[in-house]
PDB file of N, CA and C in Angstrom:
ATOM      1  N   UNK A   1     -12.310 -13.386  63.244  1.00  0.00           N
ATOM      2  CA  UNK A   1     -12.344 -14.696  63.826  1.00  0.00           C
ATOM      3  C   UNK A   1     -11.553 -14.711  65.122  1.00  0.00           C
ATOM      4  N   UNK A   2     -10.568 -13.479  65.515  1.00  0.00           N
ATOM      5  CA  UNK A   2     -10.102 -13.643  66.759  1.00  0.00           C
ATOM      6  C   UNK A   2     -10.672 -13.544  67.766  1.00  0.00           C
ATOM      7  N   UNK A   3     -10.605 -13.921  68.890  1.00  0.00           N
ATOM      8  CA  UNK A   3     -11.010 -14.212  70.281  1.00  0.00           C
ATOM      9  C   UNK A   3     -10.417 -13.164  71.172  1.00  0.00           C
ATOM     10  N   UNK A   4     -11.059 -12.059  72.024  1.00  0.00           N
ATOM     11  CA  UNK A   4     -10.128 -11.017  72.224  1.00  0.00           C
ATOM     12  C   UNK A   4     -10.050 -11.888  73.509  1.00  0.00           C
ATOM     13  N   UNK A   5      -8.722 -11.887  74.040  1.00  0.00           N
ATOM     14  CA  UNK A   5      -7.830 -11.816  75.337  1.00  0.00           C
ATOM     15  C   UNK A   5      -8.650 -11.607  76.914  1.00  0.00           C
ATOM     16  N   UNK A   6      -9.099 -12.213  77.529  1.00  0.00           N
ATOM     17  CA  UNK A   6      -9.689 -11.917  79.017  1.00  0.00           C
ATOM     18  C   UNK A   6      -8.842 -11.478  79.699  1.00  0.00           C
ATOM     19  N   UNK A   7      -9.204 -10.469  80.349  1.00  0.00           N
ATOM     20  CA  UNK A   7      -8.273  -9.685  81.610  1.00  0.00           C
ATOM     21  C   UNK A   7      -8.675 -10.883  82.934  1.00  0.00           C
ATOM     22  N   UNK A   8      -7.458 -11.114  83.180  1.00  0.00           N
ATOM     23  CA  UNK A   8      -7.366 -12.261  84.352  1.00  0.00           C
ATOM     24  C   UNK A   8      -7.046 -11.070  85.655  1.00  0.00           C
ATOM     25  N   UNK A   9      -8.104 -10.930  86.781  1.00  0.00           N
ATOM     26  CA  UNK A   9      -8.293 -10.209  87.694  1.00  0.00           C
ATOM     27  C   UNK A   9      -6.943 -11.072  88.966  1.00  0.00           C
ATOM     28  N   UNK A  10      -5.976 -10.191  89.674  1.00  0.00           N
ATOM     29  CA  UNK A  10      -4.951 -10.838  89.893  1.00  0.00           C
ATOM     30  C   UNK A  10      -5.573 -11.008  91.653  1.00  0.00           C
ATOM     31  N   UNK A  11      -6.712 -10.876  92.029  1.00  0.00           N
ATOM     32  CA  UNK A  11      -7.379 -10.876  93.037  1.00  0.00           C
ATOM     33  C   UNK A  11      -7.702 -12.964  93.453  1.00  0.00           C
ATOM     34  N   UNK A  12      -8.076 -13.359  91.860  1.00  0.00           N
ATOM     35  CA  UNK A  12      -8.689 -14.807  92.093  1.00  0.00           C
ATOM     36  C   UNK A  12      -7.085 -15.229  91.458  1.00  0.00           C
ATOM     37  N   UNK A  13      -6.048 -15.253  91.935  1.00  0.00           N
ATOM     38  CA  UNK A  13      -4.783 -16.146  91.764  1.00  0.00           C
ATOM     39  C   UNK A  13      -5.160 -17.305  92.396  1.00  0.00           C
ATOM     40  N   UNK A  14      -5.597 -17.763  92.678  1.00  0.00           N
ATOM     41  CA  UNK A  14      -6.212 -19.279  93.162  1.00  0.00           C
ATOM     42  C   UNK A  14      -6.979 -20.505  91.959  1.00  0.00           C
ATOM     43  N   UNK A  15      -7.637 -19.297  91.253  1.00  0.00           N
ATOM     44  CA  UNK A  15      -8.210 -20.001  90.387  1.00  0.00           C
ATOM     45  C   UNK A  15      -7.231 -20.347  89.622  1.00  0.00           C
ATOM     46  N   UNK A  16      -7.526 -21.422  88.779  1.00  0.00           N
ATOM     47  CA  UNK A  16      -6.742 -22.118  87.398  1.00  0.00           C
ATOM     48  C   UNK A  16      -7.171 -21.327  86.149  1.00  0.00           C
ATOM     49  N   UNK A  17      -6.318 -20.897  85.639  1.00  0.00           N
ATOM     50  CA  UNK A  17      -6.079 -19.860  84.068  1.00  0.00           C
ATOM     51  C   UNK A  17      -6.380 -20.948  83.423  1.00  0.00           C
ATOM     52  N   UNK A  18      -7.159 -21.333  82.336  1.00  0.00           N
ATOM     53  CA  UNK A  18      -7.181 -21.728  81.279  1.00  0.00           C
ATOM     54  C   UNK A  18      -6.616 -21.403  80.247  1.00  0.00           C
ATOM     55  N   UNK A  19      -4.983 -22.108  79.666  1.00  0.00           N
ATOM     56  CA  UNK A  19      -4.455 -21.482  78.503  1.00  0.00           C
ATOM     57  C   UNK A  19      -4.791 -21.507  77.453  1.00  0.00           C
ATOM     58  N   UNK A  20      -6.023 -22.561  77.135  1.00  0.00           N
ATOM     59  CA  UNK A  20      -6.586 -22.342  75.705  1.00  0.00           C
ATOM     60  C   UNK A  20      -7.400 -21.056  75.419  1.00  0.00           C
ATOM     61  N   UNK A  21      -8.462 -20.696  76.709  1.00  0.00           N
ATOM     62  CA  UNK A  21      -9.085 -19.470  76.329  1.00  0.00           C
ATOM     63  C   UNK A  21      -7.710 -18.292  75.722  1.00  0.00           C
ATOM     64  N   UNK A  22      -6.644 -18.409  75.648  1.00  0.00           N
ATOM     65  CA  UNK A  22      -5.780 -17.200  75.706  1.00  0.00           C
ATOM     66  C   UNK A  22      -5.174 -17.462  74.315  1.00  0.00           C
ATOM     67  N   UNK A  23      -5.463 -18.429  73.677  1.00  0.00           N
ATOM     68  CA  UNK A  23      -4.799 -18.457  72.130  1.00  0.00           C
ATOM     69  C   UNK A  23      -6.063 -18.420  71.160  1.00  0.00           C
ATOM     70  N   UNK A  24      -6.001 -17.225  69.968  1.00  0.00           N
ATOM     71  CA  UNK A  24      -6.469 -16.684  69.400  1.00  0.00           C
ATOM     72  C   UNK A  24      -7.733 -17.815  68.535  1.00  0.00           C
ATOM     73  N   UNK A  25      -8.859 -17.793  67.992  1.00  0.00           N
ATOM     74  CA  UNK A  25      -9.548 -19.156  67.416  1.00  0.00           C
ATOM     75  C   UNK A  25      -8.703 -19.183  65.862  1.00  0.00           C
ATOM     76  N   UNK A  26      -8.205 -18.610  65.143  1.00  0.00           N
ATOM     77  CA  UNK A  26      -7.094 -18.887  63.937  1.00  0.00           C
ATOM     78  C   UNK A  26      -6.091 -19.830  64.111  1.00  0.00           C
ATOM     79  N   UNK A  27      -5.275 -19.891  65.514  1.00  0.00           N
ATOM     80  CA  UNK A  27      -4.519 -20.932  66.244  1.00  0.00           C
ATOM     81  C   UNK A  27      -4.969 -22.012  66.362  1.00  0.00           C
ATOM     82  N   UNK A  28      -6.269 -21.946  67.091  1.00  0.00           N
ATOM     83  CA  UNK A  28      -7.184 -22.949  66.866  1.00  0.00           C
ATOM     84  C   UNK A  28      -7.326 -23.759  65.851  1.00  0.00           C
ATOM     85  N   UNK A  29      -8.218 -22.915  65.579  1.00  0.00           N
ATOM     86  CA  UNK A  29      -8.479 -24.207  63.831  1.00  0.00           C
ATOM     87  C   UNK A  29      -7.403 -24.738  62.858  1.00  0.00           C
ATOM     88  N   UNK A  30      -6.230 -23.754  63.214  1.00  0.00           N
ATOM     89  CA  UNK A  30      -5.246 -24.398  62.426  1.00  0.00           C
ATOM     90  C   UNK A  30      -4.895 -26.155  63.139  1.00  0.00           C
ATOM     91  N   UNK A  31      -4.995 -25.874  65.049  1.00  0.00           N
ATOM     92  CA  UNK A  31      -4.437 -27.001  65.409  1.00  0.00           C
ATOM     93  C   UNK A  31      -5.881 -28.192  65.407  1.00  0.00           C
ATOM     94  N   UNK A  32      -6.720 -27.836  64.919  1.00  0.00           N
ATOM     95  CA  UNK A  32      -7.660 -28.817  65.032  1.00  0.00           C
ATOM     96  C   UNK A  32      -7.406 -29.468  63.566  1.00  0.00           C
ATOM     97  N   UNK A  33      -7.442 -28.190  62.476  1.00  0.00           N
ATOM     98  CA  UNK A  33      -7.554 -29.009  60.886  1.00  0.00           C
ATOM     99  C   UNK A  33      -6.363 -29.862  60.856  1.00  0.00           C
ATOM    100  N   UNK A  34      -5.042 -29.387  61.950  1.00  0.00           N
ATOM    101  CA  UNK A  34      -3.897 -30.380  61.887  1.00  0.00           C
ATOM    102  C   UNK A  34      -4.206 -32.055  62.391  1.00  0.00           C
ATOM    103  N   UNK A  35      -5.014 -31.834  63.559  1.00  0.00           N
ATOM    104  CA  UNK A  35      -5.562 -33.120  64.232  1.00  0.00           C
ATOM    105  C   UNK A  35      -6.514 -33.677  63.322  1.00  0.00           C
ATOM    106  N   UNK A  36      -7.626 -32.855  62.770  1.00  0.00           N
ATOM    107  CA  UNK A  36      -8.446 -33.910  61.623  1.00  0.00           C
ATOM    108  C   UNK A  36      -8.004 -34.764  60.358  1.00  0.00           C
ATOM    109  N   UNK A  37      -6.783 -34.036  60.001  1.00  0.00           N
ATOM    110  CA  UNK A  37      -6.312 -34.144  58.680  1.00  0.00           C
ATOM    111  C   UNK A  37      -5.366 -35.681  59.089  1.00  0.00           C
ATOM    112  N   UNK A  38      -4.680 -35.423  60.290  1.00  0.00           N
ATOM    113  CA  UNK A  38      -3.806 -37.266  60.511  1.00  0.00           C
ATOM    114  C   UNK A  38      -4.983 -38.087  61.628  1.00  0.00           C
ATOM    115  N   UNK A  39      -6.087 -37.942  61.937  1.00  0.00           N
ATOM    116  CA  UNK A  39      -6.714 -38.777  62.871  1.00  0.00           C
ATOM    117  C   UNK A  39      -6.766 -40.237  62.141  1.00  0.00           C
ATOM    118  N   UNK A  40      -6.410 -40.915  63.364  1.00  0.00           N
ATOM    119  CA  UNK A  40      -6.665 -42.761  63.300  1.00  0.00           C
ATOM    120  C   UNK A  40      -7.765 -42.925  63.593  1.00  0.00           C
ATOM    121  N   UNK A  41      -9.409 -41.869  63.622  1.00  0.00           N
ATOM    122  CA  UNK A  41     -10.338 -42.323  63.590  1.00  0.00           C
ATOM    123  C   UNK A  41     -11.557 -41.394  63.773  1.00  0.00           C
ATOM    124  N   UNK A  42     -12.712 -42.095  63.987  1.00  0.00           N
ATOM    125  CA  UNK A  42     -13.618 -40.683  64.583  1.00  0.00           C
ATOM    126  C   UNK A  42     -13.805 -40.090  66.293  1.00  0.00           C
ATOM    127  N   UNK A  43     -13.316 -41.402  66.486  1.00  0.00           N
ATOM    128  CA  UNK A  43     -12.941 -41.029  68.072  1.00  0.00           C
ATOM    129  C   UNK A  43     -11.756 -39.617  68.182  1.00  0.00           C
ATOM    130  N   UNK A  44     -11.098 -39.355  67.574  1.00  0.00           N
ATOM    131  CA  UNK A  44      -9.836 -38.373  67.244  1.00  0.00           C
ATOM    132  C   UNK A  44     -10.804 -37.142  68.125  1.00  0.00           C
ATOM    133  N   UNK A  45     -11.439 -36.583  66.483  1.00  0.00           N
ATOM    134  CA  UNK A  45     -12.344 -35.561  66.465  1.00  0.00           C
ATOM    135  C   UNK A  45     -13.033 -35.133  67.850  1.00  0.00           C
ATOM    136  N   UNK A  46     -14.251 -36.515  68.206  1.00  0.00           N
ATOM    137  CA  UNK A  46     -15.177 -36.898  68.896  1.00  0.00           C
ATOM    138  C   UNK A  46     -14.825 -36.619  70.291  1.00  0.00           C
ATOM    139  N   UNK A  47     -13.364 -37.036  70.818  1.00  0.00           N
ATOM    140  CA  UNK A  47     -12.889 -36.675  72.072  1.00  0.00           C
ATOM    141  C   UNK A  47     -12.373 -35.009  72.343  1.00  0.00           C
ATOM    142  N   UNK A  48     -11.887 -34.341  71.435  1.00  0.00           N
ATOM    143  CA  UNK A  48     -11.857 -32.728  70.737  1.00  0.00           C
ATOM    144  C   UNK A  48     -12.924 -32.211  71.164  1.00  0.00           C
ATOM    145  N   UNK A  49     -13.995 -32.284  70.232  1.00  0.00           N
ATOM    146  CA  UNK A  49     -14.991 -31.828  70.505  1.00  0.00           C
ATOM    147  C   UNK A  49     -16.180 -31.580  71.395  1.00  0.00           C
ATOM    148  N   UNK A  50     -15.496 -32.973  71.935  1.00  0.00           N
ATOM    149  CA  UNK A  50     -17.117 -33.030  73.547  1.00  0.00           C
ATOM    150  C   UNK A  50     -16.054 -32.492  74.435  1.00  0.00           C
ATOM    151  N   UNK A  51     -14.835 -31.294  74.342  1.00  0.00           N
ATOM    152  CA  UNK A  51     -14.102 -31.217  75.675  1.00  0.00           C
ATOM    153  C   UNK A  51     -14.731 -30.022  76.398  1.00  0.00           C
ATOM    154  N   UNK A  52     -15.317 -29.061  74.911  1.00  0.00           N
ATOM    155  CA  UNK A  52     -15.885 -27.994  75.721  1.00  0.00           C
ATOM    156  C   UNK A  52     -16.620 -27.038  74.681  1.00  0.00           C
ATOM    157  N   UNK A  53     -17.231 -26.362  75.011  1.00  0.00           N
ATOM    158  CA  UNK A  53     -18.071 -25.499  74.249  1.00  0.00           C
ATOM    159  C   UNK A  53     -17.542 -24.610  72.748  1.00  0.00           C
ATOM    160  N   UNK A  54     -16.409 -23.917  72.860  1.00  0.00           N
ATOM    161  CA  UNK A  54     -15.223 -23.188  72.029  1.00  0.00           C
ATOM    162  C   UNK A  54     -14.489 -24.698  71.182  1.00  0.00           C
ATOM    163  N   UNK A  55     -14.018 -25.612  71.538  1.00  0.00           N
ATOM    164  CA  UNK A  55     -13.812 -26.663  71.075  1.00  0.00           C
ATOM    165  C   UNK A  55     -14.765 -27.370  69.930  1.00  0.00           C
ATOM    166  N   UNK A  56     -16.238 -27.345  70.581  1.00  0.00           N
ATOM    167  CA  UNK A  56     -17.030 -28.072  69.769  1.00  0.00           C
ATOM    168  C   UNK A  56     -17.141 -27.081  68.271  1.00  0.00           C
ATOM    169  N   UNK A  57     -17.533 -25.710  68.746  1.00  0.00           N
ATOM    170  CA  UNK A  57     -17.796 -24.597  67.954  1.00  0.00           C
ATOM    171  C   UNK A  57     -16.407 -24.613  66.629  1.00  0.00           C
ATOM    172  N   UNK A  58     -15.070 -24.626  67.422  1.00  0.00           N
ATOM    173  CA  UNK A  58     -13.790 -24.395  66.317  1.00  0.00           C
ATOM    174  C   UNK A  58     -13.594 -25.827  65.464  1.00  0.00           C
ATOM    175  N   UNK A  59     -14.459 -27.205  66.272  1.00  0.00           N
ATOM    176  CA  UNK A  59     -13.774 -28.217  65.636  1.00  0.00           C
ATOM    177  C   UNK A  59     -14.779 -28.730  64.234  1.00  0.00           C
ATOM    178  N   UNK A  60     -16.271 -27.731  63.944  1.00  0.00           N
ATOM    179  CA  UNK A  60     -16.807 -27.966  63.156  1.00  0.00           C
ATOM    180  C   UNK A  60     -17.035 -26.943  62.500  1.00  0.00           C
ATOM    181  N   UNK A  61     -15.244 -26.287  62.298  1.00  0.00           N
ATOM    182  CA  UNK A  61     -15.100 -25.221  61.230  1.00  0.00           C
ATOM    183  C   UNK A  61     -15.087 -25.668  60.147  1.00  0.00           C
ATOM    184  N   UNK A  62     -15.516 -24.732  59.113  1.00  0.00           N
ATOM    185  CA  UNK A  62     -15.429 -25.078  57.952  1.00  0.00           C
ATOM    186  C   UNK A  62     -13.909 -25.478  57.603  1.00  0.00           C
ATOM    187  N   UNK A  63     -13.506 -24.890  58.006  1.00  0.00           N
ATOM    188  CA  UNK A  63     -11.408 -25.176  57.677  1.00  0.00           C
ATOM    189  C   UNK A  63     -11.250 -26.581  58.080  1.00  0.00           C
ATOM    190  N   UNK A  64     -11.405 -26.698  58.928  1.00  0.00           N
ATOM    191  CA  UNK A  64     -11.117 -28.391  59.945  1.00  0.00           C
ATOM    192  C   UNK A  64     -11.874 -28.905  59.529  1.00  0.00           C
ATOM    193  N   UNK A  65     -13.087 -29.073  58.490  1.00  0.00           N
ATOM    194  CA  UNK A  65     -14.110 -30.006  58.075  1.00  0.00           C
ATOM    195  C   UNK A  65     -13.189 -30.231  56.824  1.00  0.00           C
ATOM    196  N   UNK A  66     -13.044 -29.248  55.968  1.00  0.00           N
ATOM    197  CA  UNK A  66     -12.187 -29.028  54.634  1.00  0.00           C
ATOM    198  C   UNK A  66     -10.833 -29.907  54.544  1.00  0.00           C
ATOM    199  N   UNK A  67     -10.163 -30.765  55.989  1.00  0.00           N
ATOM    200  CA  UNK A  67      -8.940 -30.887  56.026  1.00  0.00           C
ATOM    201  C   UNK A  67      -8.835 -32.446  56.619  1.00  0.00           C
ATOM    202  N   UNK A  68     -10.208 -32.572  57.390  1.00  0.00           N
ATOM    203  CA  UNK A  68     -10.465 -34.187  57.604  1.00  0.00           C
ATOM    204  C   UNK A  68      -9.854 -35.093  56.512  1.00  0.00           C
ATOM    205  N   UNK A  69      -9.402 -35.922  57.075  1.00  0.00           N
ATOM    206  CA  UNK A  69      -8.496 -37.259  56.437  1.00  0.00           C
ATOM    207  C   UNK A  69      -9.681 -38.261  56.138  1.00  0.00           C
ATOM    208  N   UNK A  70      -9.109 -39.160  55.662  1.00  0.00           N
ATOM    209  CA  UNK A  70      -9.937 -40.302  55.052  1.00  0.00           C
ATOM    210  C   UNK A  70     -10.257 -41.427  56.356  1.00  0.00           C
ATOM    211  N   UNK A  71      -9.471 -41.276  57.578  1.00  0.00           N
ATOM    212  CA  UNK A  71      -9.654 -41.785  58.450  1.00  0.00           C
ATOM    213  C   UNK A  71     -10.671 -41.724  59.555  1.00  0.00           C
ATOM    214  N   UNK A  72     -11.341 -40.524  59.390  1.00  0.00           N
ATOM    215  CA  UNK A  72     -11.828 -39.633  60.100  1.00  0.00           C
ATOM    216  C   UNK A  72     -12.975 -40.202  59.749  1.00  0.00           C
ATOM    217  N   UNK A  73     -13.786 -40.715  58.392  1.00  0.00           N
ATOM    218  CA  UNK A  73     -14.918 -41.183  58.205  1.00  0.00           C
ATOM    219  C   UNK A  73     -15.001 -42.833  57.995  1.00  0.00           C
ATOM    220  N   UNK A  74     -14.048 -43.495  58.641  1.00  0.00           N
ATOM    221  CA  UNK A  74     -13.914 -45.158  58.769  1.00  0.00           C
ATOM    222  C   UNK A  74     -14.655 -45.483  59.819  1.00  0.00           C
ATOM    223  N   UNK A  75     -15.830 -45.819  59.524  1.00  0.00           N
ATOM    224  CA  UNK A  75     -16.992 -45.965  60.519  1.00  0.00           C
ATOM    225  C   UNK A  75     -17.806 -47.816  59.900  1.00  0.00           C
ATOM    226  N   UNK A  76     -18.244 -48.174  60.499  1.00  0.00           N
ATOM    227  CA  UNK A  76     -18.747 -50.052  60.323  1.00  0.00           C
ATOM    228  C   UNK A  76     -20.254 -49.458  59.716  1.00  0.00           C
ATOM    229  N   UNK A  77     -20.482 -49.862  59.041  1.00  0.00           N
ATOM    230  CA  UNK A  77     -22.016 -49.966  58.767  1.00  0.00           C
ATOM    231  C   UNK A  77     -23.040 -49.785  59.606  1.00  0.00           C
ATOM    232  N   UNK A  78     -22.979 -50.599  60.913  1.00  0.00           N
ATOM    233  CA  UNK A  78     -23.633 -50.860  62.233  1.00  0.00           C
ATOM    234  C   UNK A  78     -23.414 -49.575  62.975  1.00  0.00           C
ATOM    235  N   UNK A  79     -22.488 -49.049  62.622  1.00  0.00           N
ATOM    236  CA  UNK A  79     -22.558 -47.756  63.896  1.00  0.00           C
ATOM    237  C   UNK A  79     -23.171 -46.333  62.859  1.00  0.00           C
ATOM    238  N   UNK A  80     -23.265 -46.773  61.800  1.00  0.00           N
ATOM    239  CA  UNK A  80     -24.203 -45.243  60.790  1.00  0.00           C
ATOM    240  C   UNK A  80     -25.348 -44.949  61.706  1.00  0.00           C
ATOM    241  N   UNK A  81     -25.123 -43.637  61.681  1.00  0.00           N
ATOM    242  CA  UNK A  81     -26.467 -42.656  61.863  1.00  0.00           C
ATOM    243  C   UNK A  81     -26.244 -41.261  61.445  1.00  0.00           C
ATOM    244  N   UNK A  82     -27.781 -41.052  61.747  1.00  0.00           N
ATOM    245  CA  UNK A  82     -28.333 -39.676  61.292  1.00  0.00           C
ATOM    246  C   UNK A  82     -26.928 -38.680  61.064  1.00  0.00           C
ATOM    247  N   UNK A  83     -26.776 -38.516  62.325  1.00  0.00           N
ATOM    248  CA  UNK A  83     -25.363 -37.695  62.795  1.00  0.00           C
ATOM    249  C   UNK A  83     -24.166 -37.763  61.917  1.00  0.00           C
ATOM    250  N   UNK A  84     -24.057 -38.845  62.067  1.00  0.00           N
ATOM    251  CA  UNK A  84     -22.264 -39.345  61.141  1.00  0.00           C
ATOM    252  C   UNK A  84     -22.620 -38.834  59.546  1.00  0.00           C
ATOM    253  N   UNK A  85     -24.061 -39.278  59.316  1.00  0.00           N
ATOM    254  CA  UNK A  85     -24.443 -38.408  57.709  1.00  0.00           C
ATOM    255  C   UNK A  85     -24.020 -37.014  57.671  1.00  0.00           C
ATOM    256  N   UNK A  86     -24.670 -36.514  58.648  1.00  0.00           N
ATOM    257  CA  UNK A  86     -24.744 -34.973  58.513  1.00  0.00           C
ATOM    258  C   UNK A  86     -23.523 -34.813  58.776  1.00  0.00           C
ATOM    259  N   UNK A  87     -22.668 -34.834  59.469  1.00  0.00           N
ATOM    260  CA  UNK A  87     -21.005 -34.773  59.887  1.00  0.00           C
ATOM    261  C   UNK A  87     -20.590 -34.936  58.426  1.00  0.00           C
ATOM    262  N   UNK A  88     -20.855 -36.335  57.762  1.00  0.00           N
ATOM    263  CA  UNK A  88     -20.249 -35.823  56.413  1.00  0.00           C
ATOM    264  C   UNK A  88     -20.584 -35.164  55.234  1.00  0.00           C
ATOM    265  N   UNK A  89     -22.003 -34.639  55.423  1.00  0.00           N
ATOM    266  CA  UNK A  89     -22.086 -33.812  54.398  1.00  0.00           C
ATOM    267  C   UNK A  89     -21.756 -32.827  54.239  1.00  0.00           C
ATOM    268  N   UNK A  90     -21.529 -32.019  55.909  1.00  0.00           N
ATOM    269  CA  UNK A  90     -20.782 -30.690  56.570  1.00  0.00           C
ATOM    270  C   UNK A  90     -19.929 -30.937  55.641  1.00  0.00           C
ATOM    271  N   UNK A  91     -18.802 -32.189  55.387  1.00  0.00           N
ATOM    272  CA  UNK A  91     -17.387 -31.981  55.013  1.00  0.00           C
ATOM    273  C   UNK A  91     -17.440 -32.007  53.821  1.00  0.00           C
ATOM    274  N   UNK A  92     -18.351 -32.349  53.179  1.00  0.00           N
ATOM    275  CA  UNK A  92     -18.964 -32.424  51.690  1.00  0.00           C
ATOM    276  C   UNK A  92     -18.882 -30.770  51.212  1.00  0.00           C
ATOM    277  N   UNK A  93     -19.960 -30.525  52.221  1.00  0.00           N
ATOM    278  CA  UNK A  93     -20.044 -29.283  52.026  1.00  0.00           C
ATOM    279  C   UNK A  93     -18.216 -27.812  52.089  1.00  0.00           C
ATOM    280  N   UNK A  94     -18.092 -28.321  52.690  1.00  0.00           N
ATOM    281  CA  UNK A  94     -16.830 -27.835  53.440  1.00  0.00           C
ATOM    282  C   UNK A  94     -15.750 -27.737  52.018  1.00  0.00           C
ATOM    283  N   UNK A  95     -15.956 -29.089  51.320  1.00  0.00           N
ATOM    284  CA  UNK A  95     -15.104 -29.144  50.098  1.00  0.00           C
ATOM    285  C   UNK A  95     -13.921 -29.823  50.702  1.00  0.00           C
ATOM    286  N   UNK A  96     -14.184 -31.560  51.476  1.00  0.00           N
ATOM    287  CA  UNK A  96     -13.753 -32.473  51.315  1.00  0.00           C
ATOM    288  C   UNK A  96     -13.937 -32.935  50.705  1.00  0.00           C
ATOM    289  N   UNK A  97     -12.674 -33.964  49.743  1.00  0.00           N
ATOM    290  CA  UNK A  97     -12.697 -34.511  48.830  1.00  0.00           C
ATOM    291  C   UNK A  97     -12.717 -35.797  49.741  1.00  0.00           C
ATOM    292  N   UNK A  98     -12.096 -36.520  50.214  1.00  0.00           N
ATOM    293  CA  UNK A  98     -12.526 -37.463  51.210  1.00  0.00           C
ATOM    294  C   UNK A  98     -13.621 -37.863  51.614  1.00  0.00           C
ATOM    295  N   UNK A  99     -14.480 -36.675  51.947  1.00  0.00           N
ATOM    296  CA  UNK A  99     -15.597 -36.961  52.326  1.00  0.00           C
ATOM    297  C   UNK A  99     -16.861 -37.441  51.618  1.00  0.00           C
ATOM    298  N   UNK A 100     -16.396 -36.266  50.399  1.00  0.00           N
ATOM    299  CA  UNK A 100     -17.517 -36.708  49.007  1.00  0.00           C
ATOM    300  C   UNK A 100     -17.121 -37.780  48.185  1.00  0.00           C
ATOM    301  N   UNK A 101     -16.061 -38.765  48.212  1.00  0.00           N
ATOM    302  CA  UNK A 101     -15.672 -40.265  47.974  1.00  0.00           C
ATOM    303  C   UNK A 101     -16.500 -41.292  48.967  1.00  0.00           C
ATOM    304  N   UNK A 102     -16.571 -40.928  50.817  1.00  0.00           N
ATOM    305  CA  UNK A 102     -16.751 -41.900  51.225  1.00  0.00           C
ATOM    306  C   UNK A 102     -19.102 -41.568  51.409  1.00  0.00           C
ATOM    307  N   UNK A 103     -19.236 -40.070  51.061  1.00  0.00           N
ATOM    308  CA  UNK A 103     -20.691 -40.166  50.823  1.00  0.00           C
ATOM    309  C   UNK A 103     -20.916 -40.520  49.656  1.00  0.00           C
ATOM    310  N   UNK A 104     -20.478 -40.531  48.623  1.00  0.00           N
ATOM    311  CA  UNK A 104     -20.532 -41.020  47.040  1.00  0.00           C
ATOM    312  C   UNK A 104     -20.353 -42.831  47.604  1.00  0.00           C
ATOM    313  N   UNK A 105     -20.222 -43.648  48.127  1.00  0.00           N
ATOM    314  CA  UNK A 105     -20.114 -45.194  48.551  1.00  0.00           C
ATOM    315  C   UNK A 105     -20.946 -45.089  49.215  1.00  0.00           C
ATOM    316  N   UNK A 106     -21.583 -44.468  50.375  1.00  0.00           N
ATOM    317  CA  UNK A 106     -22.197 -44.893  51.121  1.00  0.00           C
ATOM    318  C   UNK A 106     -23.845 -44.484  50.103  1.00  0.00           C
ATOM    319  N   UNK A 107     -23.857 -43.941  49.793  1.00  0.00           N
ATOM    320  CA  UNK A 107     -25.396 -43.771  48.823  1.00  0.00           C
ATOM    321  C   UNK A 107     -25.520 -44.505  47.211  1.00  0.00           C
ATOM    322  N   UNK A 108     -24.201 -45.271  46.819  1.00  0.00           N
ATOM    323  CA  UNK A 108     -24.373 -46.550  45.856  1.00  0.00           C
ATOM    324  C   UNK A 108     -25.068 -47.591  46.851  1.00  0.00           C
ATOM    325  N   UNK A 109     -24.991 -47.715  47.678  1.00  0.00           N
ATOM    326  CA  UNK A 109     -25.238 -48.652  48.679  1.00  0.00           C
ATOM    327  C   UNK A 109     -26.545 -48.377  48.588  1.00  0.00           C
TER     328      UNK A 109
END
């Protein structure tokens, strides 16, 4: 699961280093399942994930799906879709217990 290290060519010192490419994806997902697990919402996640490509990929790890909080799926009736289903069945799947409480309510419904 590690991410090997890019050799930064000391020719483009102009350019901006990106320090996330340089920490391993295990680092990662630990700091994402940390952010899913206390989020005040789905916006949390949602802003995470649309930041960039490696982001979207680590933030719908199975680990960070597994660790989502109960907050994470507090969504209005009016804003359900397709998407937000499948998002929680991922976590269903994932072996949230959270998640399979708030899809177990939403399908009594």
């Amino acid at each position: 699961m590690r991410r090997p290290l890019r050799q930064v060519s000391h020719h483009h010192s102009k350019k901006k280093q990106d320090l996330l490419d340089g920490l391993p994806d295990d680092v990662v997902v630990f700091i994402l399942s940390k952010l899913t697990s206390t989020a005040s919402s789905p916006s949390d996640l949602i802003n995470v994930i649309s930041t960039c490509k490696r982001l979207n990929r680590l933030g719908l790890h199975r680990v960070v799906l597994s660790k989502a909080g109960p907050k994470l799926f507090a969504m209005k009736a009016k804003n359900w879709s397709e998407s937000a289903h499948r998002f929680l069945r991922n976590c269903v799947n994932a072996g949230n217990l959270h998640a399979s409480y708030t899809l177990g309510m939403v399908r009594k419904n």
